[in-house]
N, C-alpha and C. Protein backbone atom coordinates (compact mmCIF):
# COMPACT_ATOMS: atom_id res chain seq x y z
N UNK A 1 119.20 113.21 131.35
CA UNK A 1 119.06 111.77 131.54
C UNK A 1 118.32 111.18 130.34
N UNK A 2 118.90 109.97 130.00
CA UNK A 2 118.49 109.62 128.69
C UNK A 2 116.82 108.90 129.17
N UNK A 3 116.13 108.65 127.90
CA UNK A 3 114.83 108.05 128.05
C UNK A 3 114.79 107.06 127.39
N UNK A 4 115.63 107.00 126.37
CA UNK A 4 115.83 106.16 125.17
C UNK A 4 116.74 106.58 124.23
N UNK A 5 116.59 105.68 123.08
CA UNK A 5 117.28 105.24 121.61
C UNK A 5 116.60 104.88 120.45
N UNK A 6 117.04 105.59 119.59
CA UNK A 6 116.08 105.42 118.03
C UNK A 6 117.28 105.28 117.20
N UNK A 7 116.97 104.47 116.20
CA UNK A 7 117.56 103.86 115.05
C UNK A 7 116.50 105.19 113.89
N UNK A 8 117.16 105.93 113.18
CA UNK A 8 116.58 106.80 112.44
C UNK A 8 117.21 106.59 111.05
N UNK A 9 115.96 106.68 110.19
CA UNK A 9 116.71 107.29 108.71
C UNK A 9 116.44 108.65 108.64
N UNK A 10 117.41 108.85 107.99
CA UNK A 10 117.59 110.80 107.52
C UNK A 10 117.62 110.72 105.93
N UNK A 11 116.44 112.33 105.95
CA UNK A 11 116.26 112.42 104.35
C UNK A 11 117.48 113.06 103.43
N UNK A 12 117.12 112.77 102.68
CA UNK A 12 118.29 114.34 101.53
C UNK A 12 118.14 115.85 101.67
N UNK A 13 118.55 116.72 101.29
CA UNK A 13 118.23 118.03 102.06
C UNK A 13 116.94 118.96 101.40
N UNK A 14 116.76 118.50 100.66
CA UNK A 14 115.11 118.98 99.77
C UNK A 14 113.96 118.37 100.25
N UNK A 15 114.18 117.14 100.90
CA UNK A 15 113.13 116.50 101.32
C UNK A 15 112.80 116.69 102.80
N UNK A 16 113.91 116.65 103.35
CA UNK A 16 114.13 117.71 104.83
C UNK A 16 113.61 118.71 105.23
N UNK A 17 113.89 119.54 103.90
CA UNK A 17 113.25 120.71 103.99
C UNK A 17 112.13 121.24 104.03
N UNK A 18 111.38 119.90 103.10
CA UNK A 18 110.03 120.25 103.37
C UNK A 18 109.18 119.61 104.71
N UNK A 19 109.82 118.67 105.15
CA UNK A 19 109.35 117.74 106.35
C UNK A 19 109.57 119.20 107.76
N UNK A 20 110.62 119.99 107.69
CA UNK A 20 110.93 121.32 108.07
C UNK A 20 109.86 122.27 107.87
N UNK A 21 109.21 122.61 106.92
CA UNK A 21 108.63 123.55 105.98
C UNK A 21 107.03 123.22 106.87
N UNK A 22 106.81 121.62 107.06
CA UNK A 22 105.65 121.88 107.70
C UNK A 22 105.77 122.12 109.47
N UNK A 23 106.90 121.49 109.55
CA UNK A 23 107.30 121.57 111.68
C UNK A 23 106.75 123.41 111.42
N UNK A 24 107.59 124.37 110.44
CA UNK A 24 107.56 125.43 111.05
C UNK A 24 106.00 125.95 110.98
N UNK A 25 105.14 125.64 109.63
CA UNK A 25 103.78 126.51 109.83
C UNK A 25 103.00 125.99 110.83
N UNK A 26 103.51 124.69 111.87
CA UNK A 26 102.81 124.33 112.89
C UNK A 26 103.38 125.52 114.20
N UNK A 27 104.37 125.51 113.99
CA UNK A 27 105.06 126.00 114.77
C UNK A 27 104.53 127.79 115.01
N UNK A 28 104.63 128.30 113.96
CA UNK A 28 104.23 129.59 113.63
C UNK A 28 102.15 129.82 114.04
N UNK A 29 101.57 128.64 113.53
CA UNK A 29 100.13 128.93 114.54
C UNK A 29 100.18 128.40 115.52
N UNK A 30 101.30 128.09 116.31
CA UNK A 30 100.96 127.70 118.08
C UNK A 30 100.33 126.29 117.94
N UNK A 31 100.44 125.24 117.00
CA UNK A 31 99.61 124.06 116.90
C UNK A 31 100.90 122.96 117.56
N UNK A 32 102.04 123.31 117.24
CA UNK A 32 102.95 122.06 118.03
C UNK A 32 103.99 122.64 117.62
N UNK A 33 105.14 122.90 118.73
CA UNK A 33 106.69 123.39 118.87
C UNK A 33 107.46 121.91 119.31
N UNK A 34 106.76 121.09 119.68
CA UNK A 34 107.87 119.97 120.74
C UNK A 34 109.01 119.79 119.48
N UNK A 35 108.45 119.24 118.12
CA UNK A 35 109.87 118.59 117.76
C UNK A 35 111.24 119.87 117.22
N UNK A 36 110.56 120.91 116.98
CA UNK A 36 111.85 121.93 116.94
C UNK A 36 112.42 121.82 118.72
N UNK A 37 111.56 121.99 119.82
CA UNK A 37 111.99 122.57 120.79
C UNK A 37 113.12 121.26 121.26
N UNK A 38 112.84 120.18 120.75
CA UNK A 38 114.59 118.84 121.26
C UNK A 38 114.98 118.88 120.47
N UNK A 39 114.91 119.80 119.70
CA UNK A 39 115.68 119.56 118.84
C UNK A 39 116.22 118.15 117.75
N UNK A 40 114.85 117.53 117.48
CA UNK A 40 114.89 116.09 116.65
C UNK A 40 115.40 117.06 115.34
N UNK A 41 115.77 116.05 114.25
CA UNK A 41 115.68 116.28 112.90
C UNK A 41 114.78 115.21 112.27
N UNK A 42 114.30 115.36 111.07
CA UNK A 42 113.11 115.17 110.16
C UNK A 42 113.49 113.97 110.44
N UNK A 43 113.21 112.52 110.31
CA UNK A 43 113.17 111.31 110.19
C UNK A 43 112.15 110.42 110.34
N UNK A 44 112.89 109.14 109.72
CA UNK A 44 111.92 107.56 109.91
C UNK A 44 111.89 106.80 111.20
N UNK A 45 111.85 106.60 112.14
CA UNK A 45 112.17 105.99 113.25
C UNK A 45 111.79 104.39 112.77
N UNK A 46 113.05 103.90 112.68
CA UNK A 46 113.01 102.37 112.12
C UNK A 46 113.05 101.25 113.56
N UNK A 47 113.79 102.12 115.13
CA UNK A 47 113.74 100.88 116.06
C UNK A 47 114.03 101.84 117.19
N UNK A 48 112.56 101.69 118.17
CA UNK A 48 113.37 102.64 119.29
C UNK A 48 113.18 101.94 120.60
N UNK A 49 114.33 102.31 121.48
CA UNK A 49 114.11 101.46 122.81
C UNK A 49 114.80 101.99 124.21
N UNK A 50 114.09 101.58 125.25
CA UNK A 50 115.13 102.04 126.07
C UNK A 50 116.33 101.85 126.46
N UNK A 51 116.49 100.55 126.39
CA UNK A 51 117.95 100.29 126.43
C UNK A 51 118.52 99.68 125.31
N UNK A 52 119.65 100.34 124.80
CA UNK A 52 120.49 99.52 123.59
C UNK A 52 121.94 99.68 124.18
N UNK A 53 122.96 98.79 123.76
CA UNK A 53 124.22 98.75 123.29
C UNK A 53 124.95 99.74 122.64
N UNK A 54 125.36 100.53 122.77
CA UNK A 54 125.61 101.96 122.02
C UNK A 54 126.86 101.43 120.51
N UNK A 55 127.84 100.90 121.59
CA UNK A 55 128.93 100.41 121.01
C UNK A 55 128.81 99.57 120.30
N UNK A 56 128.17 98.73 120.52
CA UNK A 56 127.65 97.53 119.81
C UNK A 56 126.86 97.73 118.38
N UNK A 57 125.87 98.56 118.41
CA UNK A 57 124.83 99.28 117.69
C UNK A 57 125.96 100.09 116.71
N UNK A 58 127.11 100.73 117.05
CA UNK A 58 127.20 101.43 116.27
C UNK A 58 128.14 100.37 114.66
N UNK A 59 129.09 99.51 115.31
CA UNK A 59 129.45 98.43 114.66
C UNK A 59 128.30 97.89 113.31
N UNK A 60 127.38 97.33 114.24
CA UNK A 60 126.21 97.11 113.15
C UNK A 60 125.68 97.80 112.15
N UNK A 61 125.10 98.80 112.96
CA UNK A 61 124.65 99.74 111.82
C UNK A 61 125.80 100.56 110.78
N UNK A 62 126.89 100.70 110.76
CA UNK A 62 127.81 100.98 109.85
C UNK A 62 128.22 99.76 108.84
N UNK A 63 128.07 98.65 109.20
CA UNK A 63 128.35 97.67 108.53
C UNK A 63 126.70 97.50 107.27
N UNK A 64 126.02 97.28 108.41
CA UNK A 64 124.74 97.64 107.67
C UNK A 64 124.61 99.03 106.15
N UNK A 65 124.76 99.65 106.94
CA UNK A 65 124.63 101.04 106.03
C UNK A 65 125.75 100.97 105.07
N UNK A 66 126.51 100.64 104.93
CA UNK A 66 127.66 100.40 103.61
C UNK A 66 127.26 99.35 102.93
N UNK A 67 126.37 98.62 102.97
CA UNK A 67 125.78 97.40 102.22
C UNK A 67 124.08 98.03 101.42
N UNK A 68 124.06 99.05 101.85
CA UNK A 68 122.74 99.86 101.14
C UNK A 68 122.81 100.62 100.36
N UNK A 69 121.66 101.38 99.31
CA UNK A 69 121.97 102.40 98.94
C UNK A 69 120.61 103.49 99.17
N UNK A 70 121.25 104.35 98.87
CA UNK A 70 119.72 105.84 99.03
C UNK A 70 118.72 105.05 98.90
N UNK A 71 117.60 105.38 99.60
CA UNK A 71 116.19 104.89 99.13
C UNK A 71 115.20 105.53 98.49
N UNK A 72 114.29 105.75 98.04
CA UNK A 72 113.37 106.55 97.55
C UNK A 72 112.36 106.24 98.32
N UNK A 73 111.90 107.58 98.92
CA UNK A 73 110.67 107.53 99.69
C UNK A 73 109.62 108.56 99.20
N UNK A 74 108.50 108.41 99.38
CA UNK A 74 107.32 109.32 99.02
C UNK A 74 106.38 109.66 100.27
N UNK A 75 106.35 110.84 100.61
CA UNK A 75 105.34 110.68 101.50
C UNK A 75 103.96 111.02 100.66
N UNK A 76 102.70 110.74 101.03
CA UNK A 76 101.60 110.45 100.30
C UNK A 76 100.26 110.58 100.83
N UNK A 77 100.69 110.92 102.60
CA UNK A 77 99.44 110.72 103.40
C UNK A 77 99.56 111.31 104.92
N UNK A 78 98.78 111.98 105.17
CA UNK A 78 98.62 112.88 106.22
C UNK A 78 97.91 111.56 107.46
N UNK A 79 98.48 111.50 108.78
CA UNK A 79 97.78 110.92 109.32
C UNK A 79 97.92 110.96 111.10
N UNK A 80 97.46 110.14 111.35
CA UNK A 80 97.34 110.14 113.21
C UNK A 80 97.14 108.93 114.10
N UNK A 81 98.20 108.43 114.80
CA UNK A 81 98.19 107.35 116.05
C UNK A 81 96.57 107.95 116.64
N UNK A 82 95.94 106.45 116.90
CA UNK A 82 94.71 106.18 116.98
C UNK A 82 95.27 106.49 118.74
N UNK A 83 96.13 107.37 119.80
CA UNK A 83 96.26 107.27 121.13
C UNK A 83 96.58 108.62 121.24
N UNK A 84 96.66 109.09 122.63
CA UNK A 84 96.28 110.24 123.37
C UNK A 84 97.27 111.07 123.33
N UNK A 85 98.48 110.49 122.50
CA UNK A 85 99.77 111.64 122.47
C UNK A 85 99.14 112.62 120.90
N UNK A 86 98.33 112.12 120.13
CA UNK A 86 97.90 113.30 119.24
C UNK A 86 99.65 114.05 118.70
N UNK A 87 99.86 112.19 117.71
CA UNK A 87 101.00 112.62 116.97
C UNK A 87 99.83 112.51 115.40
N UNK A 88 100.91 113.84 114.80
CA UNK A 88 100.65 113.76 113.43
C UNK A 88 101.65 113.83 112.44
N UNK A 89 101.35 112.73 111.38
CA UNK A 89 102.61 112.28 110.80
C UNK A 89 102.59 112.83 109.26
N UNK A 90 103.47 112.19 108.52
CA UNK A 90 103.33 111.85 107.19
C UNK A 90 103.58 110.46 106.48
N UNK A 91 102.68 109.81 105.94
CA UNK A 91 102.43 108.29 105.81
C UNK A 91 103.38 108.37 104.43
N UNK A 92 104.04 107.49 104.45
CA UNK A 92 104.76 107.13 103.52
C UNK A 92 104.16 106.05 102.43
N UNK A 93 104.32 105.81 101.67
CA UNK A 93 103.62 104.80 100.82
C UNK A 93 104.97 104.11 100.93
N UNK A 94 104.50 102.67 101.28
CA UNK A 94 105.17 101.49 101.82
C UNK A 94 105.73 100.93 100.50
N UNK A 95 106.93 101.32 100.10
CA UNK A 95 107.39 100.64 99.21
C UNK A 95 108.35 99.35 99.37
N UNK A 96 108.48 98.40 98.26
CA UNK A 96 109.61 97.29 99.08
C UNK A 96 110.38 97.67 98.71
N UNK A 97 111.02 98.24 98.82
CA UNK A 97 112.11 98.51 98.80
C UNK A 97 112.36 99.53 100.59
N UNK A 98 111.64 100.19 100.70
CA UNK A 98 111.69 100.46 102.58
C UNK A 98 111.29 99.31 103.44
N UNK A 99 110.49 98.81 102.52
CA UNK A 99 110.30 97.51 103.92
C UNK A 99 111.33 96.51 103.61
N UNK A 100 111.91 95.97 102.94
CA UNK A 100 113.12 94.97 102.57
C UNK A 100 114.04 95.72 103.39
N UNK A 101 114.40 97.16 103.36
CA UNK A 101 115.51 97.76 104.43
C UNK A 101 115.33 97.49 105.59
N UNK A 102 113.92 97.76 106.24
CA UNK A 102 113.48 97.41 107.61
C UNK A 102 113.54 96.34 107.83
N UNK A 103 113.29 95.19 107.32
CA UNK A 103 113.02 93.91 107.66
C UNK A 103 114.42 93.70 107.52
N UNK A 104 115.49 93.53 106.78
CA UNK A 104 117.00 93.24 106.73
C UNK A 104 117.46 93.74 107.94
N UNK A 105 117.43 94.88 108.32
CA UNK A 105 117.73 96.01 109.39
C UNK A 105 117.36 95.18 110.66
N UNK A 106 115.82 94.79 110.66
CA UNK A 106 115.56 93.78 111.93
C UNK A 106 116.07 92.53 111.97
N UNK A 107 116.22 92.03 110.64
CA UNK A 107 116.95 90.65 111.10
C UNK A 107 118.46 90.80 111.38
N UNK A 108 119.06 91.70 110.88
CA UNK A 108 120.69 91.70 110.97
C UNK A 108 120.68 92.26 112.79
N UNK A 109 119.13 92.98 113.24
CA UNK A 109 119.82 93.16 114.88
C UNK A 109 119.48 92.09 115.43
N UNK A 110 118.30 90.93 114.89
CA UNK A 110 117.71 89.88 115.52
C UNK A 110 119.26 89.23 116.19
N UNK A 111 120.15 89.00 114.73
CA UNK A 111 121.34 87.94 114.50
C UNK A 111 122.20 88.63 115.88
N UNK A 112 122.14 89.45 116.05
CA UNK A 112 123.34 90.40 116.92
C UNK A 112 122.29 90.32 118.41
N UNK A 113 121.50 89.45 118.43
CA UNK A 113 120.89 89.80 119.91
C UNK A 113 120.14 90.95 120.31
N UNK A 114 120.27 91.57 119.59
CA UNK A 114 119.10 93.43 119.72
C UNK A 114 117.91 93.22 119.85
N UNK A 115 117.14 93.15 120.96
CA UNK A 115 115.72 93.27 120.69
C UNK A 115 114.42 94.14 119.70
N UNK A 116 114.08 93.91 119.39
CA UNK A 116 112.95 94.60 118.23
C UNK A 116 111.50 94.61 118.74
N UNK A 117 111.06 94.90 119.26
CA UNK A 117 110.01 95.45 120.26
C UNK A 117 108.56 95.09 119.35
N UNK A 118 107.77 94.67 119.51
CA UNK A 118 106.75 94.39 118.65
C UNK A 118 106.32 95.62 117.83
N UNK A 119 106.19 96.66 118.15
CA UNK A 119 105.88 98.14 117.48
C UNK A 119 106.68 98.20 116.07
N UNK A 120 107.63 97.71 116.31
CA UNK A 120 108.60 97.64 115.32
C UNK A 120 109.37 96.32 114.23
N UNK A 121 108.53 95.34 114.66
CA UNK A 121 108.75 94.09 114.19
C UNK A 121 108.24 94.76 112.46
N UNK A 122 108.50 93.91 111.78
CA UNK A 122 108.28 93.93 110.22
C UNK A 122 106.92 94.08 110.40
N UNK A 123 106.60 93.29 110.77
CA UNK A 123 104.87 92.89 110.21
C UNK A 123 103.74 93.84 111.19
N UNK A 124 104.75 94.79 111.81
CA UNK A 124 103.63 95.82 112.66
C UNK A 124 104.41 97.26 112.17
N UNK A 125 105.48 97.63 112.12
CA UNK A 125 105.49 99.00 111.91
C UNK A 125 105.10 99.45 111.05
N UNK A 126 104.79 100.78 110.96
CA UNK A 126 104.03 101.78 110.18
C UNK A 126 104.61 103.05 110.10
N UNK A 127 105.50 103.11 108.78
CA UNK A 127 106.53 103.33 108.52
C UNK A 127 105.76 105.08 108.46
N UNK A 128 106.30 106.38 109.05
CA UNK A 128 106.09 107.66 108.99
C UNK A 128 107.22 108.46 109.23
N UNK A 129 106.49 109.93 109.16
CA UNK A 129 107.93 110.49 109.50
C UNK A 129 106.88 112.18 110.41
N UNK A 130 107.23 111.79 111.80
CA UNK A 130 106.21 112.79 112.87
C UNK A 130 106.53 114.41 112.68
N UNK A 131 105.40 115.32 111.85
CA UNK A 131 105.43 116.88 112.05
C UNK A 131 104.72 116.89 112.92
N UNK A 132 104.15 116.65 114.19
CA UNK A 132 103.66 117.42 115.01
C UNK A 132 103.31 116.32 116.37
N UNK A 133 103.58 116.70 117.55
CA UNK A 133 103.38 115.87 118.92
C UNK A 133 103.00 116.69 119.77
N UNK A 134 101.58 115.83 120.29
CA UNK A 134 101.22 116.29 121.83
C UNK A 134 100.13 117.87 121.41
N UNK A 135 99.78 117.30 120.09
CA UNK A 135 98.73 118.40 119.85
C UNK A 135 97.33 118.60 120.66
N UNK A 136 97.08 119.89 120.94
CA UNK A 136 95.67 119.96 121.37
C UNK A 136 94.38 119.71 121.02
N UNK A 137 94.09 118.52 121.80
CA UNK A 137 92.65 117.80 121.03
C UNK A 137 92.14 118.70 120.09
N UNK A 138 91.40 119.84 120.52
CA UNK A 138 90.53 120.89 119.55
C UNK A 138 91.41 121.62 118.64
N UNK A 139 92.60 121.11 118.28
CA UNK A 139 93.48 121.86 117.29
C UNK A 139 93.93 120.79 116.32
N UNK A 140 93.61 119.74 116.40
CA UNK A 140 94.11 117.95 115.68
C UNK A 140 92.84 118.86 114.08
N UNK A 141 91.44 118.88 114.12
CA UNK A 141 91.56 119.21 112.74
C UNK A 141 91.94 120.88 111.99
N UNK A 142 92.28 121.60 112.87
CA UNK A 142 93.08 122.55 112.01
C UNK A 142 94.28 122.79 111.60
N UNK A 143 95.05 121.43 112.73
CA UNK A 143 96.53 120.75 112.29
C UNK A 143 96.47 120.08 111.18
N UNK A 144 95.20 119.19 110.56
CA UNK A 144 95.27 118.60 109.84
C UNK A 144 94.78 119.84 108.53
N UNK A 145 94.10 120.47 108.48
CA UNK A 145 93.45 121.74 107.37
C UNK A 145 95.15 121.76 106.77
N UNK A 146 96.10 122.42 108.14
CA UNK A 146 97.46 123.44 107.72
C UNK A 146 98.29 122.05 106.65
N UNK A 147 98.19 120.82 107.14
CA UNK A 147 99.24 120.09 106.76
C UNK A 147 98.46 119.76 105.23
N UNK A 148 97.33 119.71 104.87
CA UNK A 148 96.84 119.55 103.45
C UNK A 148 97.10 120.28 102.73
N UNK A 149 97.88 121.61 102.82
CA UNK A 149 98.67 122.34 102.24
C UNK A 149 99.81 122.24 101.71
N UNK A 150 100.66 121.24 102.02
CA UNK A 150 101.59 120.61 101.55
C UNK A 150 101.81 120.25 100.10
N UNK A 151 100.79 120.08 99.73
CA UNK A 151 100.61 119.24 97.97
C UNK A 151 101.58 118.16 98.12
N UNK A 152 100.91 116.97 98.58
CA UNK A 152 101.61 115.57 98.60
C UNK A 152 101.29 115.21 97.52
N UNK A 153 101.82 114.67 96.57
CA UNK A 153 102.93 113.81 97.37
C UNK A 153 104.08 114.36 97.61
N UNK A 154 105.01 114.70 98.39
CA UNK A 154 106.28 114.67 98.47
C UNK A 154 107.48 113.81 98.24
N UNK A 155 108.72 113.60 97.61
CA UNK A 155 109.29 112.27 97.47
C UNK A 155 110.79 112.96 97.28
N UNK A 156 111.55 112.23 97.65
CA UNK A 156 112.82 112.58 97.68
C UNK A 156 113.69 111.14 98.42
N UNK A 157 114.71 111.22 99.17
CA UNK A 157 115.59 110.08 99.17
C UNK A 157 115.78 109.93 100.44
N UNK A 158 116.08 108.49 101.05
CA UNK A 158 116.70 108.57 102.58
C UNK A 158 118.27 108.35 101.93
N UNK A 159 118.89 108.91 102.91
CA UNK A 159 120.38 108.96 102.53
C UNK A 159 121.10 108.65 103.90
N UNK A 160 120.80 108.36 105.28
CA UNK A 160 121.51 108.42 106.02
C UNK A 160 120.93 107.49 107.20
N UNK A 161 121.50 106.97 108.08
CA UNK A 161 120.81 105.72 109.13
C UNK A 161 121.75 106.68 109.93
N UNK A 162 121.03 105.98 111.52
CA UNK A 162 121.99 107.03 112.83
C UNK A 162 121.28 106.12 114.09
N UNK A 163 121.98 106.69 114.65
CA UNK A 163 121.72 106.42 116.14
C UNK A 163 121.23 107.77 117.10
N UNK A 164 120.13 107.76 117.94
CA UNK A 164 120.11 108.84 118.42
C UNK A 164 119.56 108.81 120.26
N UNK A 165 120.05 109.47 120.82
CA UNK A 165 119.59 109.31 122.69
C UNK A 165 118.63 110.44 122.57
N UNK A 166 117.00 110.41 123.10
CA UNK A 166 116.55 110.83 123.67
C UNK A 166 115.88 110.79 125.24
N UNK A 167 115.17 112.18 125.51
CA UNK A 167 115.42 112.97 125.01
C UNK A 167 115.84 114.04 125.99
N UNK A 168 116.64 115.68 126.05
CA UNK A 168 116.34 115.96 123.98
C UNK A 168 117.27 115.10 123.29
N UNK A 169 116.72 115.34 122.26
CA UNK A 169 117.57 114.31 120.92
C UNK A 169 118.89 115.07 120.92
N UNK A 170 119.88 114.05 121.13
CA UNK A 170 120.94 114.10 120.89
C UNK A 170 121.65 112.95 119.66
N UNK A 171 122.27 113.01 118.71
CA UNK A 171 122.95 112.31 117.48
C UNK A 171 123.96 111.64 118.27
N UNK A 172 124.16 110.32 118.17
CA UNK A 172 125.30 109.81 118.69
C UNK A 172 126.15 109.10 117.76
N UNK A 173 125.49 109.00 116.39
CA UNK A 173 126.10 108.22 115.40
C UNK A 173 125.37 108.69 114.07
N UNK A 174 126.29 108.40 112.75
CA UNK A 174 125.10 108.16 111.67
C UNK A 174 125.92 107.65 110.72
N UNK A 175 125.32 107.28 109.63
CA UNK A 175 126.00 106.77 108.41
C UNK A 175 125.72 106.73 107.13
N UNK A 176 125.94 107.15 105.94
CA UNK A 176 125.85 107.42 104.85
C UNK A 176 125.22 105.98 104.00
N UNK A 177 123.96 105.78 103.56
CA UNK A 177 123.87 104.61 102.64
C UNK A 177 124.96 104.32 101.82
N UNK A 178 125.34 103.10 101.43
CA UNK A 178 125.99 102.86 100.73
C UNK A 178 127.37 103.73 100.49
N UNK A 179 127.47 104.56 99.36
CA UNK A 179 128.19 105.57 98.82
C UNK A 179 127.39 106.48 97.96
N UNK A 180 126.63 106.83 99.64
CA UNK A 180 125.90 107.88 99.36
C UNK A 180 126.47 109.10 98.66
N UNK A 181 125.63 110.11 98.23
CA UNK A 181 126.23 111.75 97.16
C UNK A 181 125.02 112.14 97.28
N UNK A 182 124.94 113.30 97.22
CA UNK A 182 123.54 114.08 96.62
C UNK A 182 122.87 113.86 95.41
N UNK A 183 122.05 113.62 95.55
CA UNK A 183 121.02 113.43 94.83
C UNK A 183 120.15 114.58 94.20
């Protein structure tokens, strides 16, 4: 039974890999399995909700996503929702060029009637990408020790927008920026 819907960007496969690279050394000291165990993939969560338009959504966002191209993202910063789910992320350094996507992205669903949830309005989201959920209070700073291992910055490309039902995460859609290629 579904719980919801996320509007996701997806990275390039080097940048994946490392957003991967940290799920697993969490994974490997017992500090957080949830996002391997639904099986999510690495991403931005740009709009999530419980109820969307599937059909509708998918129209948009393909129209959308052929009018873009790859983005360049950096992650730059290790961090943590100030609430009791004890997510830990990777902070992206807010470039405009991701927020001009987001904010276009919200107005083109504004125009189509899609609600945008305040969490996610332009002027409140806080653009990340989650290695670890539902960590154990007394394990949040040795989650944070493992993830300073990383050597951020990290940077590589978003290449892909989607649609996804959780949870578990299931893919119901996605779409290539622009004329997207590897990078």
């Amino acid at each position: 039974m579904s719980q919801g819907y996320a509007i996701e960007l997806y990275f390039d496969p080097a940048l994946e890999n490392q957003v991967l690279k940290a799920w697993n050394v969490l994974a490997r000291r017992q500090i957080s399995t949830q996002l391997i165990e639904i099986e999510s993939r690495p991403h931005i969560t740009l709009l999530s909700s419980p109820l969307l338009d599937v059909t509708k959504l998918q129209t948009i966002i393909r129209n959308f996503a052929s009018k873009q191209e790859p983005l360049g993202l950096s992650f730059s910063s290790i961090a943590s929702f100030p609430n009791d789910r004890n997510v830990l992320f990777l902070g992206l350094t807010p470039s405009l060029g991701l927020l001009q996507f987001h904010s276009q992205l919200c107005d083109v669903l504004k125009k189509e009637s899609v609600e945008v949830g305040d969490e996610f309005s332009p002027d409140s989201w806080i653009p990340h990408c989650a290695v670890a959920q539902d960590v154990a209070r007394n394990r949040m700073g040795e989650a944070f020790c493992v993830l300073r291992d990383l050597k951020l910055p990290v940077s590589g490309y978003a290449m892909d927008i989607g649609l996804v039902e959780y949870s578990p995460v299931r893919e119901l859609f996605s779409f290539p920026l622009g004329n997207a290629v590897e990078l």
